[in-house]
C-alpha atoms as a PDB file:
ATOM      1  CA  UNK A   1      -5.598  -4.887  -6.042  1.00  0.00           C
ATOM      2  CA  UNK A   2      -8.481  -7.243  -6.141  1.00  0.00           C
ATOM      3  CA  UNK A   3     -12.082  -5.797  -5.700  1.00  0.00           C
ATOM      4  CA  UNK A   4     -12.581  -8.305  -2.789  1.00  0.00           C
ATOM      5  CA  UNK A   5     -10.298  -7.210  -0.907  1.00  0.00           C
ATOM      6  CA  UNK A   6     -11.809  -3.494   0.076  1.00  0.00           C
ATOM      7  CA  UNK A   7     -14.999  -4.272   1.951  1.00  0.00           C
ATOM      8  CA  UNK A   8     -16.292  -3.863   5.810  1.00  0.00           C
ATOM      9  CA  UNK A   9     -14.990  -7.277   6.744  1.00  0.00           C
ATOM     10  CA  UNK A  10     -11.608  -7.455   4.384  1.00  0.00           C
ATOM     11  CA  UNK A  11      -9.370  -4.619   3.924  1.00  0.00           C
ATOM     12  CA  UNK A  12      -5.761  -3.659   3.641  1.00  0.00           C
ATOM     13  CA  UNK A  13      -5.797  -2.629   8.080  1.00  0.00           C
ATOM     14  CA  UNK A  14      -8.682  -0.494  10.035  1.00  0.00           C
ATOM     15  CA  UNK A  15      -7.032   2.851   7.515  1.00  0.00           C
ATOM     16  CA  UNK A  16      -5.540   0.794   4.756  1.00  0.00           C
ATOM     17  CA  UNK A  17      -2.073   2.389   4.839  1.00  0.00           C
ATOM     18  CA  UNK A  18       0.290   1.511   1.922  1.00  0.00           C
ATOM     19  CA  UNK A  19       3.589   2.505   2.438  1.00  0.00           C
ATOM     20  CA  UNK A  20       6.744   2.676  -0.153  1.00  0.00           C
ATOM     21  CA  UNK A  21      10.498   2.547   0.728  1.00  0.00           C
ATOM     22  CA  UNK A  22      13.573   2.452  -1.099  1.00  0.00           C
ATOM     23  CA  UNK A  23      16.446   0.602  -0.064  1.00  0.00           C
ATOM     24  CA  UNK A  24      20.036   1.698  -2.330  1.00  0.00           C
ATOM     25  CA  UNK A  25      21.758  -0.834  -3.609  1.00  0.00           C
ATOM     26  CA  UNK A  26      25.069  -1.945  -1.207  1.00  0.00           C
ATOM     27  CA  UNK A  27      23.666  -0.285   2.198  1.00  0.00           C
ATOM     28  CA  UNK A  28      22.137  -1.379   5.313  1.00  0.00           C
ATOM     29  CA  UNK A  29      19.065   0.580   5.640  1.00  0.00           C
ATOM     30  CA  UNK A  30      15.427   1.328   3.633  1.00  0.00           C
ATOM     31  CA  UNK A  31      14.466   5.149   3.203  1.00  0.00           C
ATOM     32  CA  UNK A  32      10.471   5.607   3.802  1.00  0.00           C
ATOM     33  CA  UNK A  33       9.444   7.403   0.128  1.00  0.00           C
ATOM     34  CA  UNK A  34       5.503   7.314   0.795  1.00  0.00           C
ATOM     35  CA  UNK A  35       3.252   6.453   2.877  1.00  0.00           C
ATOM     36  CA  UNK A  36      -0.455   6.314   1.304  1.00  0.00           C
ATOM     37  CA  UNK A  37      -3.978   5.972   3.436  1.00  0.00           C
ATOM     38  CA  UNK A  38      -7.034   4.708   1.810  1.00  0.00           C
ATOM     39  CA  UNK A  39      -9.969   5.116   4.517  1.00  0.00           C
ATOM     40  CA  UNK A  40     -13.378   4.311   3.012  1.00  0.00           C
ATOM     41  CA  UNK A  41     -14.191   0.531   2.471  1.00  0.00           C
ATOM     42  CA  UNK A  42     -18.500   0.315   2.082  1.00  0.00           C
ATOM     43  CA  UNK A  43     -19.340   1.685   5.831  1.00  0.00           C
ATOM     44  CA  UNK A  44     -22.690   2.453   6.546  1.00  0.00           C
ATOM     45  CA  UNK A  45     -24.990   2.711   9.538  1.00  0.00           C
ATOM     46  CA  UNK A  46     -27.265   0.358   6.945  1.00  0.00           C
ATOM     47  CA  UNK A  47     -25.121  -2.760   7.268  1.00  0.00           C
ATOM     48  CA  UNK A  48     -21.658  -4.169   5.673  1.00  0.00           C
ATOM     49  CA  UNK A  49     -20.457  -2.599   2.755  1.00  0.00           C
ATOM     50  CA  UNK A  50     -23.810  -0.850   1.662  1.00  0.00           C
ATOM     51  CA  UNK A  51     -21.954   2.451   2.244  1.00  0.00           C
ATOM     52  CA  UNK A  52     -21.841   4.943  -0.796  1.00  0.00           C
ATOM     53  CA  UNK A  53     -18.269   5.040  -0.886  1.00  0.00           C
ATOM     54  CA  UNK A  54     -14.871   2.347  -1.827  1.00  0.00           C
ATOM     55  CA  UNK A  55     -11.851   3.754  -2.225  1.00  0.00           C
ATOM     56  CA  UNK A  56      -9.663   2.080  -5.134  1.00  0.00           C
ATOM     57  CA  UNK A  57      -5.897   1.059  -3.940  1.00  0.00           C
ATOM     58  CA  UNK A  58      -3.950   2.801  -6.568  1.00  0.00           C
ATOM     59  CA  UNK A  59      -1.569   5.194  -6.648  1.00  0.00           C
ATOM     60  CA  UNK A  60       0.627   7.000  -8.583  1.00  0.00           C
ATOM     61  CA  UNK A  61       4.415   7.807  -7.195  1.00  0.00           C
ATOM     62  CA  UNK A  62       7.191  10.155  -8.459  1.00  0.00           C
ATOM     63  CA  UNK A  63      10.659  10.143  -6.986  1.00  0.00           C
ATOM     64  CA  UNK A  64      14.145  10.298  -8.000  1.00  0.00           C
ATOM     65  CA  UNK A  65      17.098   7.792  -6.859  1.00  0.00           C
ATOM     66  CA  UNK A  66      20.910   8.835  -7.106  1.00  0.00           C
ATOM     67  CA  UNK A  67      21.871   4.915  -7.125  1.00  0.00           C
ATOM     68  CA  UNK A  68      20.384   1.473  -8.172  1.00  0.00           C
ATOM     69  CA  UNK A  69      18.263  -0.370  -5.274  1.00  0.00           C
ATOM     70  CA  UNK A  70      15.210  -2.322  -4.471  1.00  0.00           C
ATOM     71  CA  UNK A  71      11.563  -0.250  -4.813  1.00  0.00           C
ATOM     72  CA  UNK A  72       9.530  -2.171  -1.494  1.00  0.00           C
ATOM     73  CA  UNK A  73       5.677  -1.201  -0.967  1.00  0.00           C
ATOM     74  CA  UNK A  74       4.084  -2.511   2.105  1.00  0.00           C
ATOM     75  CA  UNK A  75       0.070  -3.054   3.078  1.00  0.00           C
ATOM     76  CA  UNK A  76      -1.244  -4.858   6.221  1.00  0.00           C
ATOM     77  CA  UNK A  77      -4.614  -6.340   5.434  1.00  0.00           C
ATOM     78  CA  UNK A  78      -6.655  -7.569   8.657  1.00  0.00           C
ATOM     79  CA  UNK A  79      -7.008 -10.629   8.074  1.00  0.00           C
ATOM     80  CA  UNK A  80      -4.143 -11.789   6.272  1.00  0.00           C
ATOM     81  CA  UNK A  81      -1.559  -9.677   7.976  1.00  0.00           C
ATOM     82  CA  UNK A  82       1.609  -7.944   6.066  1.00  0.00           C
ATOM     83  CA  UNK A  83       1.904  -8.019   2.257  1.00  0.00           C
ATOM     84  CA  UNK A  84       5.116  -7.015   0.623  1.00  0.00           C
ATOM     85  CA  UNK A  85       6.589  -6.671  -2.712  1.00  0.00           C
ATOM     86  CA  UNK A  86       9.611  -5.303  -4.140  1.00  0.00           C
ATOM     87  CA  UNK A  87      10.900  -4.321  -7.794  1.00  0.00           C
ATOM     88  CA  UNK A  88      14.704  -3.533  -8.314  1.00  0.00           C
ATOM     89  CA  UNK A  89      15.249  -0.204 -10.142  1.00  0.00           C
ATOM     90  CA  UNK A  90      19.198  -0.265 -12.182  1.00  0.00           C
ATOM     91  CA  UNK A  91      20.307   2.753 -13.185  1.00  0.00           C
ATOM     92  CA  UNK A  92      22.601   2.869 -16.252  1.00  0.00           C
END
């Protein structure tokens, strides 16, 4: 993620919720894997982002697939609105 884009007036939604899904290869549906919250973005009673505390948007995920499919994470910033990307996992 870029710095930027974790402040008072520009974050990933009011509780910055990153969520990951998995949908198998040949089927009709996504399975919800995670679902991550990142809450702190500068807040202070002194003004904008002057608050002691950013959270960084990085995680670190585990989880094991019995079939090749599409890896999808999701984050809705508040300004501009739902970002997606996906990464196909093959098994051999």
């Amino acid at each position: 993620m870029f710095p930027e884009i974790n402040t008072t007036t520009l974050q990933m939604s009011d509780k910055s919720a990153f969520s990951l899904f998995f949908k198998p290869e040949g089927e009709k549906f996504a399975y919800q894997v995670a679902n991550f919250e990142f809450t702190a973005h500068g807040e202070s009673v002194e003004g904008p982002n002057t608050g002691p505390v950013h959270t960084s948007h990085s995680v670190v995920a585990t989880m094991k697939v019995a079939k090749s499919g599409d890896l999808i994470a999701t984050a809705l910033c508040n300004i501009h609105g739902l970002w997606e990307n996906s990464l196909y996992i093959k098994l051999m």
